[in-house]
PDB file of N, CA and C in Angstrom:
ATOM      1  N   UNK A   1      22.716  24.088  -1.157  1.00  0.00           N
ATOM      2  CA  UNK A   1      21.729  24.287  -0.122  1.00  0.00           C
ATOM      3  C   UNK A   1      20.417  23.604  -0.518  1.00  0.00           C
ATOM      4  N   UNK A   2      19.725  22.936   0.650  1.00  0.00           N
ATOM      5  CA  UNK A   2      18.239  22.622   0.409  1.00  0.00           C
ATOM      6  C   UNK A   2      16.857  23.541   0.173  1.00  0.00           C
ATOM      7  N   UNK A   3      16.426  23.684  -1.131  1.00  0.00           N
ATOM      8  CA  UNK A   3      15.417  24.295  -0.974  1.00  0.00           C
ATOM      9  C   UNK A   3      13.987  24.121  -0.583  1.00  0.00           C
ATOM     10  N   UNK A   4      13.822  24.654   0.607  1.00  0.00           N
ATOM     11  CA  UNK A   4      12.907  24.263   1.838  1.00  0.00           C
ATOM     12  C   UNK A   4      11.391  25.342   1.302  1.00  0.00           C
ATOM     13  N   UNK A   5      11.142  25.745   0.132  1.00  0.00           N
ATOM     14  CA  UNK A   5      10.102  26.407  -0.220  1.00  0.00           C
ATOM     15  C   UNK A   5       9.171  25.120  -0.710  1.00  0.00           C
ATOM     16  N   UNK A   6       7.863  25.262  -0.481  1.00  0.00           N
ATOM     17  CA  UNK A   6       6.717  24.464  -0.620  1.00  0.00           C
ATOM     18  C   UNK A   6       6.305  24.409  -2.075  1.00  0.00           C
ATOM     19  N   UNK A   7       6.579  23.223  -2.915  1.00  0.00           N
ATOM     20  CA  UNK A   7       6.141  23.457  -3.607  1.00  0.00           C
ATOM     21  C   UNK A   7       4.988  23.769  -4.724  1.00  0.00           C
ATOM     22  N   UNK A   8       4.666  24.280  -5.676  1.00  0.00           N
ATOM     23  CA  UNK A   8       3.385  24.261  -6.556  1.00  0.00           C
ATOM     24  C   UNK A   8       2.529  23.090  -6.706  1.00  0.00           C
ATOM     25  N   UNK A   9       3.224  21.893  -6.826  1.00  0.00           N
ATOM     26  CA  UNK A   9       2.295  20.839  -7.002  1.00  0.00           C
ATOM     27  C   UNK A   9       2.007  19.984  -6.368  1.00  0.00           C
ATOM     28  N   UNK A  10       1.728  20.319  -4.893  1.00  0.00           N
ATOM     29  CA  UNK A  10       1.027  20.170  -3.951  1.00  0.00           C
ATOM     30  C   UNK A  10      -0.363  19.975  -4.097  1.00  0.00           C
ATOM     31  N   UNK A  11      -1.209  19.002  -3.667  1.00  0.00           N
ATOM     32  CA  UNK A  11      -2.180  19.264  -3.659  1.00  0.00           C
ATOM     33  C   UNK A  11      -3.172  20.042  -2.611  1.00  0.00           C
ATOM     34  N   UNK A  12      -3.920  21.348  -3.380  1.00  0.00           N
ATOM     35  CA  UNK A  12      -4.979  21.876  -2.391  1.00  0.00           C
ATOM     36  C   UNK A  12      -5.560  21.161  -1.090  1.00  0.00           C
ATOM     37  N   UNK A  13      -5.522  21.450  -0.239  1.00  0.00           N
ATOM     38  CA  UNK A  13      -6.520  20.850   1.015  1.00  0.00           C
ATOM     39  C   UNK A  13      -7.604  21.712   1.481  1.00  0.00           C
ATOM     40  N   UNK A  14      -8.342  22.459   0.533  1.00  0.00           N
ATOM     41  CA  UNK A  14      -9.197  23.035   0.942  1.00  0.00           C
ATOM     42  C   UNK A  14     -10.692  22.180   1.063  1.00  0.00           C
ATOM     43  N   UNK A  15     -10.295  21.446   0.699  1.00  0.00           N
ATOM     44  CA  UNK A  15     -11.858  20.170   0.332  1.00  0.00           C
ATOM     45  C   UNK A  15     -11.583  19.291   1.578  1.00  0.00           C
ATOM     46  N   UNK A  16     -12.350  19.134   2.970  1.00  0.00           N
ATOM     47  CA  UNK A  16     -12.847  18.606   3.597  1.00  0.00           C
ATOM     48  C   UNK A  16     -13.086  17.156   3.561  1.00  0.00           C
ATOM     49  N   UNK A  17     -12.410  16.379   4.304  1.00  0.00           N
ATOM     50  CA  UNK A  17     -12.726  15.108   4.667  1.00  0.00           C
ATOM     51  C   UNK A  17     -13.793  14.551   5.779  1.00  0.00           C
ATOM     52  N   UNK A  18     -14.768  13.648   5.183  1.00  0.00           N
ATOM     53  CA  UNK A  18     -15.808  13.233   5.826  1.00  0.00           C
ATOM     54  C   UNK A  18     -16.011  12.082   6.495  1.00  0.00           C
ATOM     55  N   UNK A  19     -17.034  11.632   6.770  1.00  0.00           N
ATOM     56  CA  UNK A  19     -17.154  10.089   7.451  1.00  0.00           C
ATOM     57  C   UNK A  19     -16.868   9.601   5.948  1.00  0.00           C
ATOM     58  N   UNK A  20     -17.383   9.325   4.723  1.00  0.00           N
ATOM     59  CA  UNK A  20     -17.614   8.592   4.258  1.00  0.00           C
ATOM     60  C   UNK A  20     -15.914   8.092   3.565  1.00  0.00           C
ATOM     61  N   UNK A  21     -15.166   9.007   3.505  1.00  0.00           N
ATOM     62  CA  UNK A  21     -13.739   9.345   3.260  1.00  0.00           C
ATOM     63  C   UNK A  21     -12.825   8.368   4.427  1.00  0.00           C
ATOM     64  N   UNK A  22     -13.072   7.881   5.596  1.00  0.00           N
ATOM     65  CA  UNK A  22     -13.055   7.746   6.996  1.00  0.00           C
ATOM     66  C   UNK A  22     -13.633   5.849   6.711  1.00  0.00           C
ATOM     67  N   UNK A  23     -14.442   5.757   5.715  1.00  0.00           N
ATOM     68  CA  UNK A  23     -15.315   4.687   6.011  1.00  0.00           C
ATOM     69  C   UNK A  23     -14.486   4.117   5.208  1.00  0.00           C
ATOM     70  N   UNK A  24     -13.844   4.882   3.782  1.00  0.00           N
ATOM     71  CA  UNK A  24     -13.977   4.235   2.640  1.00  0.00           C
ATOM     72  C   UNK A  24     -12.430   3.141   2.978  1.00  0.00           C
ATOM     73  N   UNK A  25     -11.706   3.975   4.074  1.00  0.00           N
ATOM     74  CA  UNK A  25     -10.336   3.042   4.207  1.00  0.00           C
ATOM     75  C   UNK A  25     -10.067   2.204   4.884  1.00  0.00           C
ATOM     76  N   UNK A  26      -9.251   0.494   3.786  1.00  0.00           N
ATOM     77  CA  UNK A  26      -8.964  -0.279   4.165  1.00  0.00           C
ATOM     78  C   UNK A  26      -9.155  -1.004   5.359  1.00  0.00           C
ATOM     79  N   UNK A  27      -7.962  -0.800   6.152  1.00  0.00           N
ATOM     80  CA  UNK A  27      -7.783  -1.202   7.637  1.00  0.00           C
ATOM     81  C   UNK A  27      -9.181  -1.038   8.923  1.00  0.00           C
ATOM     82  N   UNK A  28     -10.201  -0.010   8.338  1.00  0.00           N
ATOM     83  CA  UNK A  28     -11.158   0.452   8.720  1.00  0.00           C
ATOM     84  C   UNK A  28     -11.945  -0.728   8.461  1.00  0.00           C
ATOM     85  N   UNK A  29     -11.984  -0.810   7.351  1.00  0.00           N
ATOM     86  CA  UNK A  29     -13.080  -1.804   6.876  1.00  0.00           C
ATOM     87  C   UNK A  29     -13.152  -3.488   7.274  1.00  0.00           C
ATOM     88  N   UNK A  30     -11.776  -3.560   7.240  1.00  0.00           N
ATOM     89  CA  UNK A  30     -11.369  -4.795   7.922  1.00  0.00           C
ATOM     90  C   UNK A  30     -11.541  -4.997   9.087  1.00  0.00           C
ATOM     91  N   UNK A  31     -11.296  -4.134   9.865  1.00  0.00           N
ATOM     92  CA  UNK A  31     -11.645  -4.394  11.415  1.00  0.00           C
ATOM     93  C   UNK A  31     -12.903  -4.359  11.590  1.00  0.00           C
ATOM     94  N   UNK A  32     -13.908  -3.445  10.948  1.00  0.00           N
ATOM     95  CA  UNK A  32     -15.327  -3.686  11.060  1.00  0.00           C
ATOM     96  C   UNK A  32     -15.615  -5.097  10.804  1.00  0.00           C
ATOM     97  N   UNK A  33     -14.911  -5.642   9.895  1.00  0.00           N
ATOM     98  CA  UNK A  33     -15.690  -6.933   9.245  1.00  0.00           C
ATOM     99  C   UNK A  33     -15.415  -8.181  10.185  1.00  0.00           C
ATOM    100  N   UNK A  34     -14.365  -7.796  10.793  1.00  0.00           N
ATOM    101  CA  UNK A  34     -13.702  -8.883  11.999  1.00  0.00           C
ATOM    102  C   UNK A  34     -14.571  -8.652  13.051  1.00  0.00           C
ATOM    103  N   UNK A  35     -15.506  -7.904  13.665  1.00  0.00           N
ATOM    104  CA  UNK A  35     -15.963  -7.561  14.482  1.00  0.00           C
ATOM    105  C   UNK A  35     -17.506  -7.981  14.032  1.00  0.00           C
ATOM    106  N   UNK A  36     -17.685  -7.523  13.293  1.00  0.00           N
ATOM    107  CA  UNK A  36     -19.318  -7.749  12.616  1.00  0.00           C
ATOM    108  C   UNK A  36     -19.294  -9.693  12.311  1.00  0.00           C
ATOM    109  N   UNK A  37     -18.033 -10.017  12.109  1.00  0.00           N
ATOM    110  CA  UNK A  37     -18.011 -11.640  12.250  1.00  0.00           C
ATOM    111  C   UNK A  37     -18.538 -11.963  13.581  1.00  0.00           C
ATOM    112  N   UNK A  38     -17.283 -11.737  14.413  1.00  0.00           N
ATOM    113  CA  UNK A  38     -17.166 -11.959  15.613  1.00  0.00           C
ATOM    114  C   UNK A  38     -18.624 -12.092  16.475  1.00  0.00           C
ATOM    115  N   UNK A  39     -19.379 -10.668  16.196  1.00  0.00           N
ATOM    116  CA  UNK A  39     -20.635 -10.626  16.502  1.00  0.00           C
ATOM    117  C   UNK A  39     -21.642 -11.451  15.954  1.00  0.00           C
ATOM    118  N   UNK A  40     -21.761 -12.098  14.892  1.00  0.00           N
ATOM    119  CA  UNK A  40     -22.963 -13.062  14.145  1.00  0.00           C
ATOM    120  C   UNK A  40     -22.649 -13.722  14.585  1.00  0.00           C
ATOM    121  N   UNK A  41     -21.101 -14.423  15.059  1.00  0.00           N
ATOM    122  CA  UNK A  41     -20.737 -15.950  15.715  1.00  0.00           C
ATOM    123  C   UNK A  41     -21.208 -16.196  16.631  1.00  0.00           C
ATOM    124  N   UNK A  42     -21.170 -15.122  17.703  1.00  0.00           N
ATOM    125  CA  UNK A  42     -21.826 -15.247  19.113  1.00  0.00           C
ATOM    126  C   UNK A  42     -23.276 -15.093  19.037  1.00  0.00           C
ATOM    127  N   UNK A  43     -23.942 -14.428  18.119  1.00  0.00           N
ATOM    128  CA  UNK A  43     -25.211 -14.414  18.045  1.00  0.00           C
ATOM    129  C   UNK A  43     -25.716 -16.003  17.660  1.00  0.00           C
ATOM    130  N   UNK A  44     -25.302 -16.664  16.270  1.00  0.00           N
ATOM    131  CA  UNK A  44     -25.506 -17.956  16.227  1.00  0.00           C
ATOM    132  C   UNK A  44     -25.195 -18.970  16.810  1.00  0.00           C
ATOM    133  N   UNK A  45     -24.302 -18.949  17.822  1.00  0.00           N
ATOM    134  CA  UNK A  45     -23.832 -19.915  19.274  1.00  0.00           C
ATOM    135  C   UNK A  45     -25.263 -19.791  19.602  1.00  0.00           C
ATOM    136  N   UNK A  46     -25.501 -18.350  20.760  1.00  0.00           N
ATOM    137  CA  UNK A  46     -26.549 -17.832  21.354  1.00  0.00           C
ATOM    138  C   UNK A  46     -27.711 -18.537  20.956  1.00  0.00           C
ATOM    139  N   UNK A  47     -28.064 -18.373  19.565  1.00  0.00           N
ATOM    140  CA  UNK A  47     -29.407 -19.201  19.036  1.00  0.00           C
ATOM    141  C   UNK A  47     -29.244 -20.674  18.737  1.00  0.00           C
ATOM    142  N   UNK A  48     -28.360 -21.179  18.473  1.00  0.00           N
ATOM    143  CA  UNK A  48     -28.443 -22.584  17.715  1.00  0.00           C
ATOM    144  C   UNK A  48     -28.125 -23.499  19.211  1.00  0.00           C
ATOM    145  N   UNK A  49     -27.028 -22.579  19.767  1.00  0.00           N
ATOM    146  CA  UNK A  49     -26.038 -23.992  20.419  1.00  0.00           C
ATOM    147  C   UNK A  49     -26.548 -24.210  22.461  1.00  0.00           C
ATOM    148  N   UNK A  50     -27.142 -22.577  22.879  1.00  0.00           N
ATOM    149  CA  UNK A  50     -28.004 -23.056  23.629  1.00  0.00           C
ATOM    150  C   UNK A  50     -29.012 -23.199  23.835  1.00  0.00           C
TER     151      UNK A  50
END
C-alpha cells in the first residue's frame, strides 16, 4: 500500500511571501527587461528619429 501521510521534512510555510520574493523570479525579470527595452526603443525613435 501507498503511504499517503505527509511527511516530516516538509518544509514549514508559515513565512509569507512578498513582492520582493515575486520580483526576485526569473521569467519575471525577463519580461520586465523585454518591456523596459521595448520602451527606451520607442522613446529614442520618439527623440532622435522624429
Amino acid at each position: 500500500m501507498l503511504d499517503t501521510k505527509q511527511s516530516d521534512t516538509a518544509p514549514p510555510q508559515d513565512e509569507p511571501r512578498g513582492c520582493l520574493f515575486a520580483l526576485s523570479q526569473p521569467p519575471l525579470m525577463i519580461f520586465l527587461a523585454v518591456i523596459g527595452s521595448l520602451l527606451l526603443m520607442a522613446a529614442l525613435h520618439d527623440l532622435l528619429l522624429l
